[in-house]
C-alpha atoms as a PDB file:
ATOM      1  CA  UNK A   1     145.192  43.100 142.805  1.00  0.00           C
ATOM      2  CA  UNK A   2     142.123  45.065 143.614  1.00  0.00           C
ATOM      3  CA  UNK A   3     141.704  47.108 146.165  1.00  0.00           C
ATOM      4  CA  UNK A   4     138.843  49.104 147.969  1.00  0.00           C
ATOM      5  CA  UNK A   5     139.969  52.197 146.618  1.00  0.00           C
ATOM      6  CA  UNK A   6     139.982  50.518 143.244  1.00  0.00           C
ATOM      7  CA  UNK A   7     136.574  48.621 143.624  1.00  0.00           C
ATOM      8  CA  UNK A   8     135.076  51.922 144.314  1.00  0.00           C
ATOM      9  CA  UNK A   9     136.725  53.771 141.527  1.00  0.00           C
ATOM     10  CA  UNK A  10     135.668  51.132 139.039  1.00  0.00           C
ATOM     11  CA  UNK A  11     132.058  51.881 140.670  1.00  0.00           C
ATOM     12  CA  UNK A  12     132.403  55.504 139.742  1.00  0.00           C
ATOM     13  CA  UNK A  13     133.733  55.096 136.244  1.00  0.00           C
ATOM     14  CA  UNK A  14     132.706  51.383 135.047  1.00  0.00           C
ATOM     15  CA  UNK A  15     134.106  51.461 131.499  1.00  0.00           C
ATOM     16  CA  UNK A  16     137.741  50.936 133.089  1.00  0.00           C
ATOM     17  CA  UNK A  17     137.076  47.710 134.007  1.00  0.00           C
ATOM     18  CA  UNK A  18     137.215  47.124 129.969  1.00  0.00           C
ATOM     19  CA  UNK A  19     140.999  48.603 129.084  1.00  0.00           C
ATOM     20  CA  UNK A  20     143.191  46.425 128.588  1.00  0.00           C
ATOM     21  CA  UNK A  21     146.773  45.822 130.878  1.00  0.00           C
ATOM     22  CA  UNK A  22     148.968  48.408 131.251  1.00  0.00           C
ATOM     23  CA  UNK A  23     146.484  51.624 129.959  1.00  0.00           C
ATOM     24  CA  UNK A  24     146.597  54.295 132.347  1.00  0.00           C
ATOM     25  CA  UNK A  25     142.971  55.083 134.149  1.00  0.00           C
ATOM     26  CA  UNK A  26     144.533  58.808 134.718  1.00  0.00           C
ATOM     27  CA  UNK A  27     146.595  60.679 132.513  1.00  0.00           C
ATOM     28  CA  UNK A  28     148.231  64.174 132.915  1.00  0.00           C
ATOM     29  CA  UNK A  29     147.000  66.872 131.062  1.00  0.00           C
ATOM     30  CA  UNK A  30     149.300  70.165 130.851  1.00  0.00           C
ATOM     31  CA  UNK A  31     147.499  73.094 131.476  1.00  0.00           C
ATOM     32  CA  UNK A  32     147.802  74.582 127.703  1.00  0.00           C
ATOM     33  CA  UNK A  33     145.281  75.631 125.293  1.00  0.00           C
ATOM     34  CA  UNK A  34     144.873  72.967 122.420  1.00  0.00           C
ATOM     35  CA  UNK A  35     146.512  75.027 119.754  1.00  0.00           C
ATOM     36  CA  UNK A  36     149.473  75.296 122.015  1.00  0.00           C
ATOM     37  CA  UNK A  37     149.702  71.411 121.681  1.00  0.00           C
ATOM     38  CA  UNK A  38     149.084  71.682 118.235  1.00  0.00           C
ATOM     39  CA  UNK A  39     152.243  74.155 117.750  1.00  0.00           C
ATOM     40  CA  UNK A  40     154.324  71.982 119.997  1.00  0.00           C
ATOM     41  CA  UNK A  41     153.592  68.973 118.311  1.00  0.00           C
ATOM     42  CA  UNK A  42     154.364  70.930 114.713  1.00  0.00           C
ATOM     43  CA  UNK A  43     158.015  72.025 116.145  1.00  0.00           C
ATOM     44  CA  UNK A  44     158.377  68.387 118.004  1.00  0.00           C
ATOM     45  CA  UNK A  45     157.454  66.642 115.212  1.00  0.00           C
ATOM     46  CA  UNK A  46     156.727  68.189 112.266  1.00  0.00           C
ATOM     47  CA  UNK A  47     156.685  65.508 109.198  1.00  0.00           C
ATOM     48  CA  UNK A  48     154.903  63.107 111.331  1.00  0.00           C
ATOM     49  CA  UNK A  49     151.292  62.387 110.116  1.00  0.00           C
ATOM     50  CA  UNK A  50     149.100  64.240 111.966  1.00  0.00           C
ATOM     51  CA  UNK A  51     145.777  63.085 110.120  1.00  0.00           C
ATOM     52  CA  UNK A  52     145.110  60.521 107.777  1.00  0.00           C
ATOM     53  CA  UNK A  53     142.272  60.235 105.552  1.00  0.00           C
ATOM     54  CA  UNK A  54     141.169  58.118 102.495  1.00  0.00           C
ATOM     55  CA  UNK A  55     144.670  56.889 101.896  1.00  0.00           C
ATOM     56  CA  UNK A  56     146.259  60.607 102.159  1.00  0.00           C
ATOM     57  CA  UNK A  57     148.202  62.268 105.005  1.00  0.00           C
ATOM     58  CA  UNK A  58     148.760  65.663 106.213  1.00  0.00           C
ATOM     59  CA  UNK A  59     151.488  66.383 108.505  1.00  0.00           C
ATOM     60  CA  UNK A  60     151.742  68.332 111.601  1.00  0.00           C
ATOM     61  CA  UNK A  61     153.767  70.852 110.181  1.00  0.00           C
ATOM     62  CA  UNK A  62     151.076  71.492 107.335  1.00  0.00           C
ATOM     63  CA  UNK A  63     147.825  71.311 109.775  1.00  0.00           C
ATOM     64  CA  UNK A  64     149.587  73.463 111.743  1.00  0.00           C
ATOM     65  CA  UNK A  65     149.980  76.113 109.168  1.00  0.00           C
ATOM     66  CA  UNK A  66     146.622  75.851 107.609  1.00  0.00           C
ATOM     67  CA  UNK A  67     145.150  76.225 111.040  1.00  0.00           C
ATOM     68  CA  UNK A  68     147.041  79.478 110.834  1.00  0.00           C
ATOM     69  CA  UNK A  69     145.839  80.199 107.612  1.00  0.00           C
ATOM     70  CA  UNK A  70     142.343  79.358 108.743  1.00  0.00           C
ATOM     71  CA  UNK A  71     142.251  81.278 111.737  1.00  0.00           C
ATOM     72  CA  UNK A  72     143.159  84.683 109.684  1.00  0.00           C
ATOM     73  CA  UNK A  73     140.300  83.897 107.370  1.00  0.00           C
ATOM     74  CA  UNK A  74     137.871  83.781 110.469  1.00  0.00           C
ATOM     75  CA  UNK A  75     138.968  87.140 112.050  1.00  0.00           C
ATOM     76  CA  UNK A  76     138.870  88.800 108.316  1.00  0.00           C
ATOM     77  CA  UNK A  77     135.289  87.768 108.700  1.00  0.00           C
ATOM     78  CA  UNK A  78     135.096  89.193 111.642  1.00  0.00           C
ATOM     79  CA  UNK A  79     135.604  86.493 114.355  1.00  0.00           C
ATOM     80  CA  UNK A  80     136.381  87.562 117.660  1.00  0.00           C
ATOM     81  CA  UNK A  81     137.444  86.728 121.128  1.00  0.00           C
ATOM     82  CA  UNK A  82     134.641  84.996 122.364  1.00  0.00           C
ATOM     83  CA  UNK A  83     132.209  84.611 119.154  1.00  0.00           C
ATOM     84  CA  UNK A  84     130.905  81.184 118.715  1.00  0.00           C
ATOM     85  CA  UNK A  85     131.640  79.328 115.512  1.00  0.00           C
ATOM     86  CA  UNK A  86     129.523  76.348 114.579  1.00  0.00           C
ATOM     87  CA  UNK A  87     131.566  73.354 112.500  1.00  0.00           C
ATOM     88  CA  UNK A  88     128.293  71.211 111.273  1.00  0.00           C
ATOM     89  CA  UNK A  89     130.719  68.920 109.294  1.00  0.00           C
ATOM     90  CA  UNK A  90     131.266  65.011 109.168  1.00  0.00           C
ATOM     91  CA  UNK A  91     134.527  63.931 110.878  1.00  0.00           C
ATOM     92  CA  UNK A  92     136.673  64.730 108.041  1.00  0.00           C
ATOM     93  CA  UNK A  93     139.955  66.773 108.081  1.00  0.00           C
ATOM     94  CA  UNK A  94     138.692  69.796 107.588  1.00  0.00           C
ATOM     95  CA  UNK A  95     136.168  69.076 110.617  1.00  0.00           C
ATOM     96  CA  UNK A  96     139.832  69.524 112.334  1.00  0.00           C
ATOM     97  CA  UNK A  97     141.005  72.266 110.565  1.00  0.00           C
ATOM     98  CA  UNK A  98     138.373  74.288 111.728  1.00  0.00           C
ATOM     99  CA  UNK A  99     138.125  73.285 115.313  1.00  0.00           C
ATOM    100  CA  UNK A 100     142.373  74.285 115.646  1.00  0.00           C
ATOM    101  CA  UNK A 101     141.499  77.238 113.104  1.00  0.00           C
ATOM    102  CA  UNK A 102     138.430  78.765 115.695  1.00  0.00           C
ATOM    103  CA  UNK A 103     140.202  77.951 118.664  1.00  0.00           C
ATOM    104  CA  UNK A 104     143.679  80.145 117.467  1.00  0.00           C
ATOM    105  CA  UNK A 105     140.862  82.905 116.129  1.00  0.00           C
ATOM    106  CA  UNK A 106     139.715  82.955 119.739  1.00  0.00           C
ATOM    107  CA  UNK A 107     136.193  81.291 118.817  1.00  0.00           C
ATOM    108  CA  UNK A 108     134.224  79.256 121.288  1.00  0.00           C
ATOM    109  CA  UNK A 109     133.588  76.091 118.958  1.00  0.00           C
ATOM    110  CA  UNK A 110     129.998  74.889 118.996  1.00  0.00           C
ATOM    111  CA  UNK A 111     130.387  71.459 116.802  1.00  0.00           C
ATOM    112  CA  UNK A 112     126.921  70.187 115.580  1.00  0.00           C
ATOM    113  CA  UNK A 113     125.776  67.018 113.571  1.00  0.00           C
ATOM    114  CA  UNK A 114     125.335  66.794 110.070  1.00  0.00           C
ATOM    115  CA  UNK A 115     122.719  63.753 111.002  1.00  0.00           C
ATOM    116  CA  UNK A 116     120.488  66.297 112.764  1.00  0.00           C
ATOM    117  CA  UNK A 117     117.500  66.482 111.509  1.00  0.00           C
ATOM    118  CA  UNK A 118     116.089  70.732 110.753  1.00  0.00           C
ATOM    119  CA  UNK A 119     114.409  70.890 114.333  1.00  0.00           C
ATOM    120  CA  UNK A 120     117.879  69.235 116.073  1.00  0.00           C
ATOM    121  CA  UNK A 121     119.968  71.709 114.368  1.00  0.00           C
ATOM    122  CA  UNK A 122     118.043  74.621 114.246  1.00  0.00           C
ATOM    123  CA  UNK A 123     117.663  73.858 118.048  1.00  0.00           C
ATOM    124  CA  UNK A 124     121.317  74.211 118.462  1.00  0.00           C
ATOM    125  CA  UNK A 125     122.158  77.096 116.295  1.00  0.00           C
ATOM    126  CA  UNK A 126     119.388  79.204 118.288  1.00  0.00           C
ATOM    127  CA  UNK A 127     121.285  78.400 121.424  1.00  0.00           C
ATOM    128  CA  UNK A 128     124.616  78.809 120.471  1.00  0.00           C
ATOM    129  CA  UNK A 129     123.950  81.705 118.504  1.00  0.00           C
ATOM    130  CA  UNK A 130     127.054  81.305 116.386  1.00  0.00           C
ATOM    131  CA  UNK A 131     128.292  84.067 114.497  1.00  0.00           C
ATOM    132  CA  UNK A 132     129.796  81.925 111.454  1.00  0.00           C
ATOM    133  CA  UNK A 133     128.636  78.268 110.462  1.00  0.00           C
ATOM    134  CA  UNK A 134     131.373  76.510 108.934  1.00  0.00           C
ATOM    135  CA  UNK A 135     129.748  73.623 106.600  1.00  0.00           C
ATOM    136  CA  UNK A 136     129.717  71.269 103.885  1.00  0.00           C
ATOM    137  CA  UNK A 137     128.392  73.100 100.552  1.00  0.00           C
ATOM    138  CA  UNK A 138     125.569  70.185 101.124  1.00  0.00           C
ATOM    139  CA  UNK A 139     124.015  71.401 104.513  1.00  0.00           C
ATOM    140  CA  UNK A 140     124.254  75.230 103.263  1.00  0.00           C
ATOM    141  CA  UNK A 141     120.586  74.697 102.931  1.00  0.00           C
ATOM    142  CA  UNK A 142     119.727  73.124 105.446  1.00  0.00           C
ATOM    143  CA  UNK A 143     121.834  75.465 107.711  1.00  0.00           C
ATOM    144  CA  UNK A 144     121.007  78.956 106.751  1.00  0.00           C
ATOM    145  CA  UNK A 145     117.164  78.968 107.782  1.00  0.00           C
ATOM    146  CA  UNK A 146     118.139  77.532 111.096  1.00  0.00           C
ATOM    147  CA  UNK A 147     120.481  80.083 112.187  1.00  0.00           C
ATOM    148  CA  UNK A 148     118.777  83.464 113.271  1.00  0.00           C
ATOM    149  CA  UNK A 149     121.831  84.934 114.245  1.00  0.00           C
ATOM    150  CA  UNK A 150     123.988  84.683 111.468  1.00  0.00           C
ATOM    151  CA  UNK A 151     123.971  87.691 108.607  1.00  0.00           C
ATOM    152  CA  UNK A 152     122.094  86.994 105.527  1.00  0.00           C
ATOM    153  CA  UNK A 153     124.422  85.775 102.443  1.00  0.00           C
ATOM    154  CA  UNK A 154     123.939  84.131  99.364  1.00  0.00           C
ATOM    155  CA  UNK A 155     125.788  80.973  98.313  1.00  0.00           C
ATOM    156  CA  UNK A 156     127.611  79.877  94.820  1.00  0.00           C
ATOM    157  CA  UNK A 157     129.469  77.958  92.833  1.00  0.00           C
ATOM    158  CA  UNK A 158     130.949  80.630  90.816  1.00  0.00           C
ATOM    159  CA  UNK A 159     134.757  81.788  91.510  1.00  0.00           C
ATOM    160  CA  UNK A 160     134.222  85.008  91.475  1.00  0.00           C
ATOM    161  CA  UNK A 161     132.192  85.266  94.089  1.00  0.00           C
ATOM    162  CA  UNK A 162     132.086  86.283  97.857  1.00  0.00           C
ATOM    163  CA  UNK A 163     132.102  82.738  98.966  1.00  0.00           C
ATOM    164  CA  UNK A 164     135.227  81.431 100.206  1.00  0.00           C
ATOM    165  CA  UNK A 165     136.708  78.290  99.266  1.00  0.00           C
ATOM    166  CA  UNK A 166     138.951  75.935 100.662  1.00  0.00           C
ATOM    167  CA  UNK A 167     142.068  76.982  98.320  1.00  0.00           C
ATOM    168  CA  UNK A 168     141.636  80.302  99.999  1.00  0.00           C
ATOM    169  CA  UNK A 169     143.413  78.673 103.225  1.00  0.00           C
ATOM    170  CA  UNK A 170     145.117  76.032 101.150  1.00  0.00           C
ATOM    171  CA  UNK A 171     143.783  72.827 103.153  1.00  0.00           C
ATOM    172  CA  UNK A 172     141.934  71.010 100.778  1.00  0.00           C
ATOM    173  CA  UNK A 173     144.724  70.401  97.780  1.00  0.00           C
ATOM    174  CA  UNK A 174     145.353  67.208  99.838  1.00  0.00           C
ATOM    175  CA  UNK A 175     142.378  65.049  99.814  1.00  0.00           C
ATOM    176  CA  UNK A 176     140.615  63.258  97.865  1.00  0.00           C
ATOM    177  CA  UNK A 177     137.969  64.636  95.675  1.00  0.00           C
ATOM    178  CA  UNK A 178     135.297  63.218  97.544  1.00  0.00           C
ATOM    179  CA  UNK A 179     136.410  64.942 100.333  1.00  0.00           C
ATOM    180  CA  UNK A 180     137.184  68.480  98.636  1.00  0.00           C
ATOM    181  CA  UNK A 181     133.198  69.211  99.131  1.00  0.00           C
ATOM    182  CA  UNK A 182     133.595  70.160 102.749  1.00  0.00           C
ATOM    183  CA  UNK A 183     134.726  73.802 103.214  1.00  0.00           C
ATOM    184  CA  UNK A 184     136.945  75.430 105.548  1.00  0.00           C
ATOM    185  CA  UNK A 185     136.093  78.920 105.304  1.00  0.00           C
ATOM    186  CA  UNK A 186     132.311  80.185 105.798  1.00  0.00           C
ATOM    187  CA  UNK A 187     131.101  84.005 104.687  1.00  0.00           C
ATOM    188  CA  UNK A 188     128.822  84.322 107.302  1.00  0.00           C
ATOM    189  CA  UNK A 189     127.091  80.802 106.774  1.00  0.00           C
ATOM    190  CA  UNK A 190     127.684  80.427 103.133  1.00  0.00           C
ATOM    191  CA  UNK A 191     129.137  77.734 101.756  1.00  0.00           C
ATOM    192  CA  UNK A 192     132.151  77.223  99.603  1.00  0.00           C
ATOM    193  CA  UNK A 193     131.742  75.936  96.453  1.00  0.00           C
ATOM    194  CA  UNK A 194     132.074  72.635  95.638  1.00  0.00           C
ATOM    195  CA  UNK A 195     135.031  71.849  93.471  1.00  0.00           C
END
């Protein structure tokens, strides 16, 4: 039965008129940061899928850790409280890994579009000034030029260089090799190589 009260809240927020019986309009949200959630959910339920992607799962216990994992790489980079990070990254798992990874580093995460064309995203990273751009090896290019306020560094292929790779937190031995391109560690906007 609709009420008033309901009329006018459907006036205010029209898209609940379209969910279906029984899905709450209002939910409760504990007042907890997001890697707090994240932990919980790791001790609460930690073989449980937590993402799935081209066929292959990770569980919460294991984006958990390599959040962790993650998060130590940023502050060796020198991440701190408060820095922005920039993920310019399809949604793909590591897209996740480095949102939980930032957040635990104590990053403010500025997440951009890899469909952005050069003036979009060099827009953006102007703004945000972000001190580390986390990206696929693909948009190194396109990133670097665009972002004034990260430090110069070169990018490559080659293990022995300065460019970290996703091994170096240990997320990517999961996916598929299509998705293996996409880092989860950036040097100061480079690019890990692409395996």
């Amino acid at each position: 039965m609709r009420t008033p009260a309901h009329a006018s809240h459907l006036a205010e927020r029209p898209w609940l008129a379209a969910y279906d019986p029984g899905i709450p309009t209002a939910i409760d949200v504990p007042e907890q940061p997001l890697p707090a959630l994240l932990d919980a959910a790791a001790q609460r339920v930690p073989e449980r899928p937590a993402l799935r992607f081209f066929g292959r799962s990770i569980s919460y216990r294991e984006l958990d850790q390599a959040a962790h994992r993650f998060a130590q790489v940023l502050v060796a980079l020198g991440v701190r409280k408060g820095d922005r990070v920039a993920l310019l990254m399809p949604n793909c798992p590591q897209m996740v890994l480095g949102y939980y990874g930032g957040l635990r580093a104590g990053a403010v995460i500025v997440p951009t579009s890899p469909l952005y064309v050069a003036s979009e995203l060099e827009h953006q990273l102007a703004d945000a000034e972000p001190s580390v751009v986390v990206c696929l090896s693909a948009l190194y290019r396109a990133s670097r030029p665009s972002c004034p306020s990260c430090r110069a560094s070169t990018t490559s292929s080659s293990p022995t260089s300065r460019t970290t790779s996703p091994s170096a937190c240990g997320c990517c031995s999961r996916w598929p090799a299509s998705a293996k391109t996409a880092t989860a560690c950036a040097c100061r906007v480079t690019a890990a190589p692409t395996t």
